[in-house]
C-alpha atoms as a PDB file:
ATOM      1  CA  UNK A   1      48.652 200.447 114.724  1.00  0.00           C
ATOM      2  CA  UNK A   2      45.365 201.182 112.708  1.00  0.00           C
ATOM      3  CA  UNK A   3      43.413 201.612 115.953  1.00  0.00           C
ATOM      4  CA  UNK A   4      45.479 203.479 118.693  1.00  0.00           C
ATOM      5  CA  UNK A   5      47.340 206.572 117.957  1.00  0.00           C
ATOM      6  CA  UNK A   6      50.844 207.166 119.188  1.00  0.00           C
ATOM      7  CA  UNK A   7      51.082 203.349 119.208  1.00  0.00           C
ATOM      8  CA  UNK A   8      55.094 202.651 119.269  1.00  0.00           C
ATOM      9  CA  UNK A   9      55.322 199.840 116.943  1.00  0.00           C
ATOM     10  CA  UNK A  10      57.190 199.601 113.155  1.00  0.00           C
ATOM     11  CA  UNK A  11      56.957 197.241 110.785  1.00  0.00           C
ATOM     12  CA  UNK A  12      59.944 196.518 107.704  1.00  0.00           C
ATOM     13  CA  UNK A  13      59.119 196.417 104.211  1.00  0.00           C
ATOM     14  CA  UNK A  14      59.154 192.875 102.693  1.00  0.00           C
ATOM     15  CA  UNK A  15      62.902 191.671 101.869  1.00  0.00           C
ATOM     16  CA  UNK A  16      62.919 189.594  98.722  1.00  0.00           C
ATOM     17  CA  UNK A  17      66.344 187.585  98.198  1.00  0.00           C
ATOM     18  CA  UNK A  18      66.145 185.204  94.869  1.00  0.00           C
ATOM     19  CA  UNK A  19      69.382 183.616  94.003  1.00  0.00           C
ATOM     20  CA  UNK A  20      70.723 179.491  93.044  1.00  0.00           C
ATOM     21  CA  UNK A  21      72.394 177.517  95.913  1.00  0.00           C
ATOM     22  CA  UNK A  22      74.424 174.137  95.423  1.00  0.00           C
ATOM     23  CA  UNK A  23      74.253 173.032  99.798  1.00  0.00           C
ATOM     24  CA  UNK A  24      71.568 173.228 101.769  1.00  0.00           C
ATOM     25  CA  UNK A  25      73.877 174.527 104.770  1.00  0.00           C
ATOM     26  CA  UNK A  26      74.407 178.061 101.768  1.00  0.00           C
ATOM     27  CA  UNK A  27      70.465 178.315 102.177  1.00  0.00           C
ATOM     28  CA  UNK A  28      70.575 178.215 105.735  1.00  0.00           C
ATOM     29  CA  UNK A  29      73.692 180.763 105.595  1.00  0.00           C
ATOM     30  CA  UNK A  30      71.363 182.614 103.590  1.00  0.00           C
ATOM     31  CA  UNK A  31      68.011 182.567 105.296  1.00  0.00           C
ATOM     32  CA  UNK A  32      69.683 183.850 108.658  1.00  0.00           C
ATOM     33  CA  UNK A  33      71.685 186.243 107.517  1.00  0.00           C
ATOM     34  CA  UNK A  34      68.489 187.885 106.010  1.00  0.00           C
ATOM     35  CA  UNK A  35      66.945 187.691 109.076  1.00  0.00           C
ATOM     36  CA  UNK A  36      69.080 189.283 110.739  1.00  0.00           C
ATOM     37  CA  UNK A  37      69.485 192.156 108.357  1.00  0.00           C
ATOM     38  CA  UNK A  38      65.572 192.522 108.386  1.00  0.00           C
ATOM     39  CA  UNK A  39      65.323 192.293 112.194  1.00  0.00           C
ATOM     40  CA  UNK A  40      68.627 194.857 112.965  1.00  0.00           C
ATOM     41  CA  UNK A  41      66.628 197.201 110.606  1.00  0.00           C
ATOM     42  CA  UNK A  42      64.053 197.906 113.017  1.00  0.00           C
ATOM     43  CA  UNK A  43      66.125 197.504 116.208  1.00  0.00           C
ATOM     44  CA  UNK A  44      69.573 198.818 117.192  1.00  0.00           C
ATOM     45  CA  UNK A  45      71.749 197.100 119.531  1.00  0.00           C
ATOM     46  CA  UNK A  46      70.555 193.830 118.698  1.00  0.00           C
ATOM     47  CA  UNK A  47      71.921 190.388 120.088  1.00  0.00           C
ATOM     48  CA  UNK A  48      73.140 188.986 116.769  1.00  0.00           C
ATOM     49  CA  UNK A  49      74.730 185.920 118.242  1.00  0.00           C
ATOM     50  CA  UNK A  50      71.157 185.356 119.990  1.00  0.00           C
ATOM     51  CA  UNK A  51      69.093 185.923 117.063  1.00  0.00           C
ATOM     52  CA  UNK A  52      71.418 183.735 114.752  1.00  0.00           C
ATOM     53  CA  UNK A  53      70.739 180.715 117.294  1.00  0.00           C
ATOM     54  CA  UNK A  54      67.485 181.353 116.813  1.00  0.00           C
ATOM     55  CA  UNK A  55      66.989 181.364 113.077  1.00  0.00           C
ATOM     56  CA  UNK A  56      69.615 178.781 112.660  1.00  0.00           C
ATOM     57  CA  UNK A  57      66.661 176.503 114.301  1.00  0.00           C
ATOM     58  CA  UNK A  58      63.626 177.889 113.013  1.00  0.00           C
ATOM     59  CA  UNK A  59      63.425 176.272 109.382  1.00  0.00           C
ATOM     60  CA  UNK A  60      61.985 173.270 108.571  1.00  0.00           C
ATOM     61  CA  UNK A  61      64.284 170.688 107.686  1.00  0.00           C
ATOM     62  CA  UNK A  62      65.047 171.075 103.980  1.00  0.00           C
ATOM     63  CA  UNK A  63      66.220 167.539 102.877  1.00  0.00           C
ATOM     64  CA  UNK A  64      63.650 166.787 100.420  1.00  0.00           C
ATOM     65  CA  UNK A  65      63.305 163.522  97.667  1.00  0.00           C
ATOM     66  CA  UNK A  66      64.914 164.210  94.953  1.00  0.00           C
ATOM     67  CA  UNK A  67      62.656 166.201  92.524  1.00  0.00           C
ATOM     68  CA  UNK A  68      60.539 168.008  95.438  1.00  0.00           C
ATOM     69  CA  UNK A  69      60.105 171.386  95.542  1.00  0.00           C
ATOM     70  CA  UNK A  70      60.206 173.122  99.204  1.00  0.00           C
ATOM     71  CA  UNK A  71      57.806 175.971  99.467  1.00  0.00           C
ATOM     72  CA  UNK A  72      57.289 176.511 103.380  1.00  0.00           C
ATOM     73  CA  UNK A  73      56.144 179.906 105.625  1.00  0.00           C
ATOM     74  CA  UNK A  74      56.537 180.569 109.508  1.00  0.00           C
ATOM     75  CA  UNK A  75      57.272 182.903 112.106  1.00  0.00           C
ATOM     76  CA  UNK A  76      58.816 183.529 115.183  1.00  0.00           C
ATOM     77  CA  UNK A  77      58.142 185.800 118.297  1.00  0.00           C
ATOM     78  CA  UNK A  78      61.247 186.738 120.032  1.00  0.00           C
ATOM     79  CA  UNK A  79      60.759 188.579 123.530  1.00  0.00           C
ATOM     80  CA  UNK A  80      63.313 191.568 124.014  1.00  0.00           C
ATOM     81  CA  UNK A  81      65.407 192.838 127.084  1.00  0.00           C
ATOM     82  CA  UNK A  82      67.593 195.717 127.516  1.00  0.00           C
ATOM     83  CA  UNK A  83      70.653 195.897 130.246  1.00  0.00           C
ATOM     84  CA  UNK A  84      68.551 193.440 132.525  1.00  0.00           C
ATOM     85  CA  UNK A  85      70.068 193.348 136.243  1.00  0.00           C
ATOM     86  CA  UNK A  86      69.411 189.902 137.752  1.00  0.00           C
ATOM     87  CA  UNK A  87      69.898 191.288 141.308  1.00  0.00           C
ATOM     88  CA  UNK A  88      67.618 194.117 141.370  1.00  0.00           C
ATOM     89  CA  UNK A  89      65.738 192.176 138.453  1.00  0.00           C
ATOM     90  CA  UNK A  90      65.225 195.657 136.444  1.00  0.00           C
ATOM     91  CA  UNK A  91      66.099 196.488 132.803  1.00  0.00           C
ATOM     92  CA  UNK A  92      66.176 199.577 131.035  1.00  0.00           C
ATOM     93  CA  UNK A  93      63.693 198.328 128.081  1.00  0.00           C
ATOM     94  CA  UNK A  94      61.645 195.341 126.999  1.00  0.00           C
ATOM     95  CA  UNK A  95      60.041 194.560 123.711  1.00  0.00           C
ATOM     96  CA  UNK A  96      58.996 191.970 121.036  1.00  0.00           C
ATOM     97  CA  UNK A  97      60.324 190.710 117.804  1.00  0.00           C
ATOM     98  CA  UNK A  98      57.881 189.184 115.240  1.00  0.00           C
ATOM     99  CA  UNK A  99      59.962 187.659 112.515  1.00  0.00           C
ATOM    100  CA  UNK A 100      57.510 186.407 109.161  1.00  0.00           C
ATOM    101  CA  UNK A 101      59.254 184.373 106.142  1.00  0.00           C
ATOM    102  CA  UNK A 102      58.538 182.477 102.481  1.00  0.00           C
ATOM    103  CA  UNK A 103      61.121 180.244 101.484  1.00  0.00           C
ATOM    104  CA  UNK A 104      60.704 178.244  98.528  1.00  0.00           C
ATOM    105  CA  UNK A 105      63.434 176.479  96.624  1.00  0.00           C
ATOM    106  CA  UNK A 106      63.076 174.511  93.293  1.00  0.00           C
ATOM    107  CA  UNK A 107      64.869 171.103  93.526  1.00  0.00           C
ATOM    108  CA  UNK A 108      64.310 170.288  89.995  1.00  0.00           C
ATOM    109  CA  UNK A 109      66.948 167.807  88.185  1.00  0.00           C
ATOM    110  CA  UNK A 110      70.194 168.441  86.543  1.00  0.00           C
ATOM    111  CA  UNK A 111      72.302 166.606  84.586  1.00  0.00           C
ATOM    112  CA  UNK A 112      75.359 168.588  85.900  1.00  0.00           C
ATOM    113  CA  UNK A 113      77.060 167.102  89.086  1.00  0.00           C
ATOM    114  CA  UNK A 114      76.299 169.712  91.496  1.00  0.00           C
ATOM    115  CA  UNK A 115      73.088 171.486  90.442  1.00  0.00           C
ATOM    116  CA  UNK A 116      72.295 174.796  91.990  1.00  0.00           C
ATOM    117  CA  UNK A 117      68.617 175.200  93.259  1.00  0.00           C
ATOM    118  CA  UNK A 118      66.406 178.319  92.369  1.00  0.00           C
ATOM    119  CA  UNK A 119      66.014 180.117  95.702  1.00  0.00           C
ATOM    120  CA  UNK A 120      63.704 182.354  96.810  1.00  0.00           C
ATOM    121  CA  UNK A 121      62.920 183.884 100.758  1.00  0.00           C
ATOM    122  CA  UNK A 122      60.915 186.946 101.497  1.00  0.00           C
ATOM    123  CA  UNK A 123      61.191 188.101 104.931  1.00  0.00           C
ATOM    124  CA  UNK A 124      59.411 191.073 106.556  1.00  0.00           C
ATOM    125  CA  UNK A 125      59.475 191.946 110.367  1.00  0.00           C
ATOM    126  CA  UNK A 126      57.801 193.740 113.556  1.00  0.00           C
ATOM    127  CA  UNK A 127      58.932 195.245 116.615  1.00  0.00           C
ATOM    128  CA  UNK A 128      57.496 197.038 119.877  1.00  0.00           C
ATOM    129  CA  UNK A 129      59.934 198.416 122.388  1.00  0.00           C
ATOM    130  CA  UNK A 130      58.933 200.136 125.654  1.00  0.00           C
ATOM    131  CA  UNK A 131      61.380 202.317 128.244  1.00  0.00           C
ATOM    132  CA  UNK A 132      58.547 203.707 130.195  1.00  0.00           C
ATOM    133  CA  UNK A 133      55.712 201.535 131.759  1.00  0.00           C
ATOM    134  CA  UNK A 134      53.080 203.893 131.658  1.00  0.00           C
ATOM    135  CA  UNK A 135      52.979 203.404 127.758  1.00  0.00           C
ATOM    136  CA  UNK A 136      53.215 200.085 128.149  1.00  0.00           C
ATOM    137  CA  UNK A 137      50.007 200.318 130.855  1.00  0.00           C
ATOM    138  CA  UNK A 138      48.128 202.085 128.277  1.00  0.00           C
ATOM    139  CA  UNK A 139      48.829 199.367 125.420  1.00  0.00           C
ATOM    140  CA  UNK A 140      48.143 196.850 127.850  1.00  0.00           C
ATOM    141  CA  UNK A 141      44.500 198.070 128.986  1.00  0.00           C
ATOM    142  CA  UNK A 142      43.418 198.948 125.233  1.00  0.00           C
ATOM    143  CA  UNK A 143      44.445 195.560 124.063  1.00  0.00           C
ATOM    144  CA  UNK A 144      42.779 193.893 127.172  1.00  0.00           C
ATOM    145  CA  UNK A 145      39.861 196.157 126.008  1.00  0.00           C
ATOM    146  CA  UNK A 146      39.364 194.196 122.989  1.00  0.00           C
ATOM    147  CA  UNK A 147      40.337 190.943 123.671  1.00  0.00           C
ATOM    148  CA  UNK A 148      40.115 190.313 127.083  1.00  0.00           C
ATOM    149  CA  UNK A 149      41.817 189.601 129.862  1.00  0.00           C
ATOM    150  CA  UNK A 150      42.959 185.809 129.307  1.00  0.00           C
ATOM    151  CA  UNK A 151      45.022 187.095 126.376  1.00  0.00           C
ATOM    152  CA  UNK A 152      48.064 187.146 127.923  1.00  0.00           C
ATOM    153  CA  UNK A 153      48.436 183.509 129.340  1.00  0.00           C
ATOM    154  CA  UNK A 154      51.008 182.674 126.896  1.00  0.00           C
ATOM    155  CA  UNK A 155      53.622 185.412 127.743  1.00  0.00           C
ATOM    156  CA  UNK A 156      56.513 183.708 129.615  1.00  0.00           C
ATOM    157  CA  UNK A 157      56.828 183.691 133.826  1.00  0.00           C
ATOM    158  CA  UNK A 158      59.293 184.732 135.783  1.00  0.00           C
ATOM    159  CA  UNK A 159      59.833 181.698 137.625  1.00  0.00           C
ATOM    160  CA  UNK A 160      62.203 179.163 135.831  1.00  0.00           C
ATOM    161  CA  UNK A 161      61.130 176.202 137.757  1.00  0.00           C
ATOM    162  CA  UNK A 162      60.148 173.464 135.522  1.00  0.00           C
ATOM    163  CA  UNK A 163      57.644 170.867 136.998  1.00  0.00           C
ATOM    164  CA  UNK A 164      57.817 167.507 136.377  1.00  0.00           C
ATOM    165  CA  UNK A 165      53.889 165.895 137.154  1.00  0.00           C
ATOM    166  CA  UNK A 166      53.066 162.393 138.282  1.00  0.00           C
ATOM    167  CA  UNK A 167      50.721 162.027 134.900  1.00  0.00           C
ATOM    168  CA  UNK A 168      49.999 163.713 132.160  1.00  0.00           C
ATOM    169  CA  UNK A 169      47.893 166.264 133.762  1.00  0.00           C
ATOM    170  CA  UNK A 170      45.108 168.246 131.896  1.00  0.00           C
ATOM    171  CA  UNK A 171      45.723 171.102 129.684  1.00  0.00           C
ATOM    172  CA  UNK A 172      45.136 174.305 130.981  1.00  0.00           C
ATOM    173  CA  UNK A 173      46.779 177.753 131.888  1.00  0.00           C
ATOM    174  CA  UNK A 174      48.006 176.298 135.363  1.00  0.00           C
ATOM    175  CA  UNK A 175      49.752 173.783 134.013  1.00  0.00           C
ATOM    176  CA  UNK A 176      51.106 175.492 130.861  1.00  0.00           C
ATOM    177  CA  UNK A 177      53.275 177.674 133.186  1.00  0.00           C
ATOM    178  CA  UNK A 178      55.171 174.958 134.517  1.00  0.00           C
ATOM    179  CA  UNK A 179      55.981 173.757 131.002  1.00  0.00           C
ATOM    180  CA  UNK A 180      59.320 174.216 129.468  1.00  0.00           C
ATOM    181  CA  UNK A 181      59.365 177.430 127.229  1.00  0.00           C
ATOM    182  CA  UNK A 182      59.854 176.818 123.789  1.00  0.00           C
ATOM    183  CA  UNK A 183      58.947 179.064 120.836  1.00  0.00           C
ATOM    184  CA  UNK A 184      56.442 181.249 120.580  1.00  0.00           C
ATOM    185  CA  UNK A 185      54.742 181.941 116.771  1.00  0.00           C
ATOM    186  CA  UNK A 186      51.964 184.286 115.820  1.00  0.00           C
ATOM    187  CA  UNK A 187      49.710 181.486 115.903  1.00  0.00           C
ATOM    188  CA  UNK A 188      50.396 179.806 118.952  1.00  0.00           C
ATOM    189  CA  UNK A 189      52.957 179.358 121.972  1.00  0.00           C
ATOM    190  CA  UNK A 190      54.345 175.890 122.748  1.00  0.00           C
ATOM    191  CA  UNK A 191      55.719 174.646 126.271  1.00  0.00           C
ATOM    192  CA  UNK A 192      56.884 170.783 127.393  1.00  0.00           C
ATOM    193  CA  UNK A 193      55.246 169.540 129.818  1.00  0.00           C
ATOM    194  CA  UNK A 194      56.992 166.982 131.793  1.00  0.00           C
ATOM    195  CA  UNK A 195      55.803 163.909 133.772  1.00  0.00           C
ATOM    196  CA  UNK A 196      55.415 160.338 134.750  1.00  0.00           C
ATOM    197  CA  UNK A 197      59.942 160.070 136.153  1.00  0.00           C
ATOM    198  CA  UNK A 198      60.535 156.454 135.800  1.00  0.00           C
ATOM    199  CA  UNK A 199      63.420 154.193 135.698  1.00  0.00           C
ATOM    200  CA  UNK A 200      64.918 151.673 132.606  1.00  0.00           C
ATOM    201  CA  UNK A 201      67.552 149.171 132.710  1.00  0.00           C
ATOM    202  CA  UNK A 202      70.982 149.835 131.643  1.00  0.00           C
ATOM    203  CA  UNK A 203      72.268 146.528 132.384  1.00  0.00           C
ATOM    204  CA  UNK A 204      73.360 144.204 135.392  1.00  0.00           C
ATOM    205  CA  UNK A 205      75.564 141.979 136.765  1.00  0.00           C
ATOM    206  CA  UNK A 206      75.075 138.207 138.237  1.00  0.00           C
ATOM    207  CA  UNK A 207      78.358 137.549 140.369  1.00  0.00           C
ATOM    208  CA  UNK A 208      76.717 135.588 142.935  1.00  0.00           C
ATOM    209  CA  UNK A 209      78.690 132.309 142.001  1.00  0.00           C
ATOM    210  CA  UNK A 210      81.992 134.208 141.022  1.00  0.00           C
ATOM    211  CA  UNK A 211      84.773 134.476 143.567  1.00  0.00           C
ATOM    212  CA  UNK A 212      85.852 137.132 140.941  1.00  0.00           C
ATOM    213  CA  UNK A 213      84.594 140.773 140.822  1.00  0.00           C
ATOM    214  CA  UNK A 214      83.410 141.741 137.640  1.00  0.00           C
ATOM    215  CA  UNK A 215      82.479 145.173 135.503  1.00  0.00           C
ATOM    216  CA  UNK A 216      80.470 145.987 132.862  1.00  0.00           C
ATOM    217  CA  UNK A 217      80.833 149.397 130.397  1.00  0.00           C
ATOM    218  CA  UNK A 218      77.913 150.377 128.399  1.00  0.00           C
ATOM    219  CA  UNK A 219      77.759 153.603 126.182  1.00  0.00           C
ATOM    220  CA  UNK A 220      74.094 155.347 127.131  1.00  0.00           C
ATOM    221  CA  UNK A 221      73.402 158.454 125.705  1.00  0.00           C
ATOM    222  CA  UNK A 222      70.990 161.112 127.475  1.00  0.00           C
ATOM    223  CA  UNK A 223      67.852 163.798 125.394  1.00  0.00           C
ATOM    224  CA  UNK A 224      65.058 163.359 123.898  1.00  0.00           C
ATOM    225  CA  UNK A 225      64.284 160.184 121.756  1.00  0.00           C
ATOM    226  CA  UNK A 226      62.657 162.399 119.550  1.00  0.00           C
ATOM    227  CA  UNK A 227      63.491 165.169 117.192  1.00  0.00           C
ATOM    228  CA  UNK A 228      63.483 168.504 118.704  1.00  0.00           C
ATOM    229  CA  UNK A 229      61.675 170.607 116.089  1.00  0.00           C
ATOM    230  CA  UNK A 230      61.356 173.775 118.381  1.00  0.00           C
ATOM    231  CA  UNK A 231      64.353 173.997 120.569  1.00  0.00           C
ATOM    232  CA  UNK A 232      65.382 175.528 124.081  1.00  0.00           C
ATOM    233  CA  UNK A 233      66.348 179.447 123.135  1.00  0.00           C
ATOM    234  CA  UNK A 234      70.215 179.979 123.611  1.00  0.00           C
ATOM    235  CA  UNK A 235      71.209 181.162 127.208  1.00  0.00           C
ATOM    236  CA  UNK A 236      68.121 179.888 128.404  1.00  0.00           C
ATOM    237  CA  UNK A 237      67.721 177.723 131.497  1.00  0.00           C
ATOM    238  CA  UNK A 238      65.320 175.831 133.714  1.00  0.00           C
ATOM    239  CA  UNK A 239      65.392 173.986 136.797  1.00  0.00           C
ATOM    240  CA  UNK A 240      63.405 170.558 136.851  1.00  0.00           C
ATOM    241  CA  UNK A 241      63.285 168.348 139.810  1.00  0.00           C
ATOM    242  CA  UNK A 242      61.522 165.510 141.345  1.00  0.00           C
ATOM    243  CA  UNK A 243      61.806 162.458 144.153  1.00  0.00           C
ATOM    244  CA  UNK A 244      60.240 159.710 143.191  1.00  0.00           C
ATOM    245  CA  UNK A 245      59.932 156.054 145.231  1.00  0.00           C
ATOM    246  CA  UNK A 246      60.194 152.472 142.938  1.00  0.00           C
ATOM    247  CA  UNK A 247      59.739 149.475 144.968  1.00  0.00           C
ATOM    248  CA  UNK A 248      62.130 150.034 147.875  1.00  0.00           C
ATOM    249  CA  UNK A 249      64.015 152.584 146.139  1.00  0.00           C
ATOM    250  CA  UNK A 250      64.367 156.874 146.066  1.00  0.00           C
ATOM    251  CA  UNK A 251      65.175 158.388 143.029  1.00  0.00           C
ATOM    252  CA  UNK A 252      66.025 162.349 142.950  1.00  0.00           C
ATOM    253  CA  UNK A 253      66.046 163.747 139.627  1.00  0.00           C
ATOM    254  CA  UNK A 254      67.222 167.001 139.595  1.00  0.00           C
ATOM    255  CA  UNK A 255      68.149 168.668 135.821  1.00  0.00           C
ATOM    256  CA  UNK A 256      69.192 171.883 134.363  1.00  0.00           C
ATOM    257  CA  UNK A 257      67.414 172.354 130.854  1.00  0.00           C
ATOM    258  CA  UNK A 258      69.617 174.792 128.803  1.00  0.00           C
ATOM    259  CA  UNK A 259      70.753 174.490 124.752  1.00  0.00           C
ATOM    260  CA  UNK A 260      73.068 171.831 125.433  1.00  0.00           C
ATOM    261  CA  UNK A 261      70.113 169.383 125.582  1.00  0.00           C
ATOM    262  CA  UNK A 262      68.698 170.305 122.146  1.00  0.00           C
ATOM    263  CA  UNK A 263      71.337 167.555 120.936  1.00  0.00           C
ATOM    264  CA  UNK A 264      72.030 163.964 122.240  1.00  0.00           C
ATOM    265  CA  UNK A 265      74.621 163.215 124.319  1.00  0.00           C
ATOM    266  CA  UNK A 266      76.199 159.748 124.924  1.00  0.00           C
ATOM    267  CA  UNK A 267      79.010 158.668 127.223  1.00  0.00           C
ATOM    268  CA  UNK A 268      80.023 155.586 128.751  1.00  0.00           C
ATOM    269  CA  UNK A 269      79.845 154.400 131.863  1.00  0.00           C
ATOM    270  CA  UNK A 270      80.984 151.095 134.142  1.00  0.00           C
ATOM    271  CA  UNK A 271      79.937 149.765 137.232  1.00  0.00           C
ATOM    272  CA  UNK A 272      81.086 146.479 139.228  1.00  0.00           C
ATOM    273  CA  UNK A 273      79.782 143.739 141.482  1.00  0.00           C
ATOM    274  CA  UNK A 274      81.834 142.402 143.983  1.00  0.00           C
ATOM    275  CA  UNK A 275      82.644 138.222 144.221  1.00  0.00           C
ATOM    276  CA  UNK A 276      79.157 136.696 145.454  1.00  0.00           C
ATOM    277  CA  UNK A 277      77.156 139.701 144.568  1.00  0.00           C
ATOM    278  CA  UNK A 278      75.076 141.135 142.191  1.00  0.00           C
ATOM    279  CA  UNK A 279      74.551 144.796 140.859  1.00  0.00           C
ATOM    280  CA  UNK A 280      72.363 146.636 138.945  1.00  0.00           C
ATOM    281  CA  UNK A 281      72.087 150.137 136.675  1.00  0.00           C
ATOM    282  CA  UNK A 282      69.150 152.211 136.179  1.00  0.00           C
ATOM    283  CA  UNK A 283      68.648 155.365 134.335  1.00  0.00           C
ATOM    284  CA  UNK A 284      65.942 158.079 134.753  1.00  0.00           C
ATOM    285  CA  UNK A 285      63.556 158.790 132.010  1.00  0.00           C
ATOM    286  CA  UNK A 286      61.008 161.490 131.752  1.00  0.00           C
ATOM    287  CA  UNK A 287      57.907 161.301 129.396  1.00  0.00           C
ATOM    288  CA  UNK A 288      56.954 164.539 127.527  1.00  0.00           C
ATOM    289  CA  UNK A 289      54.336 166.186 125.595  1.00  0.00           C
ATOM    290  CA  UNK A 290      54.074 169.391 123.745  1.00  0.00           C
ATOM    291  CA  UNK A 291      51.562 171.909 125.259  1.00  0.00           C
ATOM    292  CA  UNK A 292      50.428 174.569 122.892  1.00  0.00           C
ATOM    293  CA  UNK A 293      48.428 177.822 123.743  1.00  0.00           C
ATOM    294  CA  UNK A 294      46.495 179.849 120.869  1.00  0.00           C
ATOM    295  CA  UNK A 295      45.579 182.922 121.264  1.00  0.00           C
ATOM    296  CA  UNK A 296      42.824 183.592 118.715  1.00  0.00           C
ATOM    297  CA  UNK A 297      40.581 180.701 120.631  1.00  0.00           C
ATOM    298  CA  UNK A 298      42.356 181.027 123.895  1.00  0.00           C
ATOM    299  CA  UNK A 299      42.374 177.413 123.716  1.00  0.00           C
ATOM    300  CA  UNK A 300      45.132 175.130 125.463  1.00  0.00           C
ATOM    301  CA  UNK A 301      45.624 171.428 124.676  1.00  0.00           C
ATOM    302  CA  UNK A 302      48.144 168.791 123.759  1.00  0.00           C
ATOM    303  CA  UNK A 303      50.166 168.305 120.257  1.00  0.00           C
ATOM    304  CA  UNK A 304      52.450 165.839 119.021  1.00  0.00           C
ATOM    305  CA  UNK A 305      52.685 162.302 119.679  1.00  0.00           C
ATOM    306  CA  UNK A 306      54.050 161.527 123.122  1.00  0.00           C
ATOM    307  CA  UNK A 307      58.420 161.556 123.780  1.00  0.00           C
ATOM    308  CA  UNK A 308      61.115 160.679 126.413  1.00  0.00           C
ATOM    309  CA  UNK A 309      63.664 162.223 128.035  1.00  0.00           C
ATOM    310  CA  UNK A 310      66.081 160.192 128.776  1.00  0.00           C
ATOM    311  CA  UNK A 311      68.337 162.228 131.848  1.00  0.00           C
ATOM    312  CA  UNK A 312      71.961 161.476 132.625  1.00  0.00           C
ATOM    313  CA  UNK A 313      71.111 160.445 136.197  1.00  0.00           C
ATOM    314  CA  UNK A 314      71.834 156.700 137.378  1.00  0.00           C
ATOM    315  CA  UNK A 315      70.620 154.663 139.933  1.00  0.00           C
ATOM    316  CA  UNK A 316      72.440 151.346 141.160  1.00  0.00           C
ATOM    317  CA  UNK A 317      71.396 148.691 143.281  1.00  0.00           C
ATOM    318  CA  UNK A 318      72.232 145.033 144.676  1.00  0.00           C
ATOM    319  CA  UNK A 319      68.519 144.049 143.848  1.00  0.00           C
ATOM    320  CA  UNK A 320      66.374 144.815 140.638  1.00  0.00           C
ATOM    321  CA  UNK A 321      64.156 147.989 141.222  1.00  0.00           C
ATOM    322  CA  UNK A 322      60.686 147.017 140.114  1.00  0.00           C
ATOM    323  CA  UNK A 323      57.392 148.252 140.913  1.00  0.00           C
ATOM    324  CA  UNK A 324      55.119 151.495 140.301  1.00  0.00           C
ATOM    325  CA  UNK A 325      57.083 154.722 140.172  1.00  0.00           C
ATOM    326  CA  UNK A 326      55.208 157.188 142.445  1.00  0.00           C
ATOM    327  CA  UNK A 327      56.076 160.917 143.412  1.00  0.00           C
ATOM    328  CA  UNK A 328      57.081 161.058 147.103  1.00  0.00           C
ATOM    329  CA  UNK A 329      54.618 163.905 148.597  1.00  0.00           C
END
């Protein structure tokens, strides 16, 4: 804005809202309904329902010990689309949302039975819209003037093919495009990477001395083992898909990644052997990292302490499936 005239982008003046709060879920209430109000300031039309998904996600969690004061900043980047058409894959504007905030809260102690905390969020924003390409080409090139080409490494493909690698592979731009998108800060952009589809035990059945054929229900539950700090935007979703050989066995792991997998799921299931015979249940696991990009060093490389996926695809089998899980080529 300092540096290129006629530059299309606003900025909002800091919103300050102080106030005492018994529930952490009135904070919340709070924090994203100022968000919103900071955000529709600067752009009309905007997806509220979208934007409240987002920001219902984006705080820390704010259980703290008792005494603790919670004083925490962050960001998000939200990427903008007007009247897209998926067949002729054309919209009639695209833009960016940069969302900043402060919240603190005092959690001092009370006496009284439900003590309100001291409150405090300021929130300021930043937008760029564009309905005409050759502004954005002129943007683009001044920007690429000044910080180079590699810049833009982080801003989400087209394709929304997730791919799932044999091993963790090594961190660079290739690979960070076949992550799965999750959110993007001022500081840096982070994508899963998948890899390493494998197979663990759900249970079996030894009926070989039975003339009786007998079942077995277990209660499995399918996400990630770990807690999903940055989650999978709303309306969002990826294809993932793999074959993979263990011992004698194919696997095909095919999954659709979409919102409903940014909570656990569990269900149960039941399988039977026959009199004489024996059977056994497998489920498909993923393991995951986070990939993160940063812009200021144009630097890619792995964060975060490695995770599972745990899919809701079975495998059964007469025999136990054992051996080295390899990707059929």
């Amino acid at each position: 804005m300092s540096n290129r005239g006629g530059f299309n982008g606003h900025t909002s003046e800091e919103r300050t809202k102080e106030d005492k709060y018994e529930t952490v879920d009135a904070i919340k209430e709070m924090f994203v309904q100022v968000g919103i109000e900071a955000s529709a300031s600067l752009i009309k039309g905007l997806d509220k329902t979208s934007l409240n998904s987002i920001l219902s996600n984006a705080i820390a969690p704010l259980d703290r010990p008792e005494g603790k004061d919670y004083n925490e900043s962050d960001s998000r980047v939200v990427f903008l689309i007007e009247n897209y058409n998926p067949i002729t894959e054309e919209a009639d504007a695209i833009g960016v949302l940069g969302i900043d905030w402060s919240l603190s809260i005092t959690d001092y102690k009370e006496k009284k039975q439900k003590p309100k905390h001291d409150t405090k969020l300021v929130v300021s924003t930043r937008s760029v819209l564009y309905d005409d390409l050759n502004v954005l080409e002129g943007d683009l090139q001044f920007i690429k003037a000044h910080f180079g080409d590699d810049l833009f490494g982080a801003i989400p493909s087209k394709q929304k093919e997730v791919k799932i690698f044999e091993k963790l592979p090594s961190p660079d731009e290739d690979v960070f495009k076949y992550g799965l998108p999750l959110t993007a800060k001022n500081e840096y952009v982070d994508v899963l990477i998948m890899y390493s589809p494998n197979l663990q035990s759900v249970g079996s059945i030894d009926n070989t001395d039975s003339d009786l054929e007998t079942s077995l229900s277990k209660t499995i539950t399918s996400g990630f083992t770990f807690t999903m700090g940055q989650k999978i935007s709303v309306g969002a979703e990826f294809e993932a898909g793999v074959v993979f050989a263990k011992g004698k066995a194919s696997i095909n792991l095919e999954v659709s990644f979409s919102e409903q997998w940014n909570n656990s799921q569990s269900e149960t299931i039941a399988f039977k052997a026959p009199a004489g015979k024996s059977a056994y249940c497998y489920q498909g696991y993923l393991l995951t990292r986070y990939l993160r990009f940063s812009p200021k060093d144009q630097s890619y490389k792995y964060v975060e302490s490695e995770g599972r996926f745990l899919t809701n695809i079975l495998k059964t089998s007469q025999k136990p499936i054992v051996g080295v899980a390899k990707l059929n080529k």
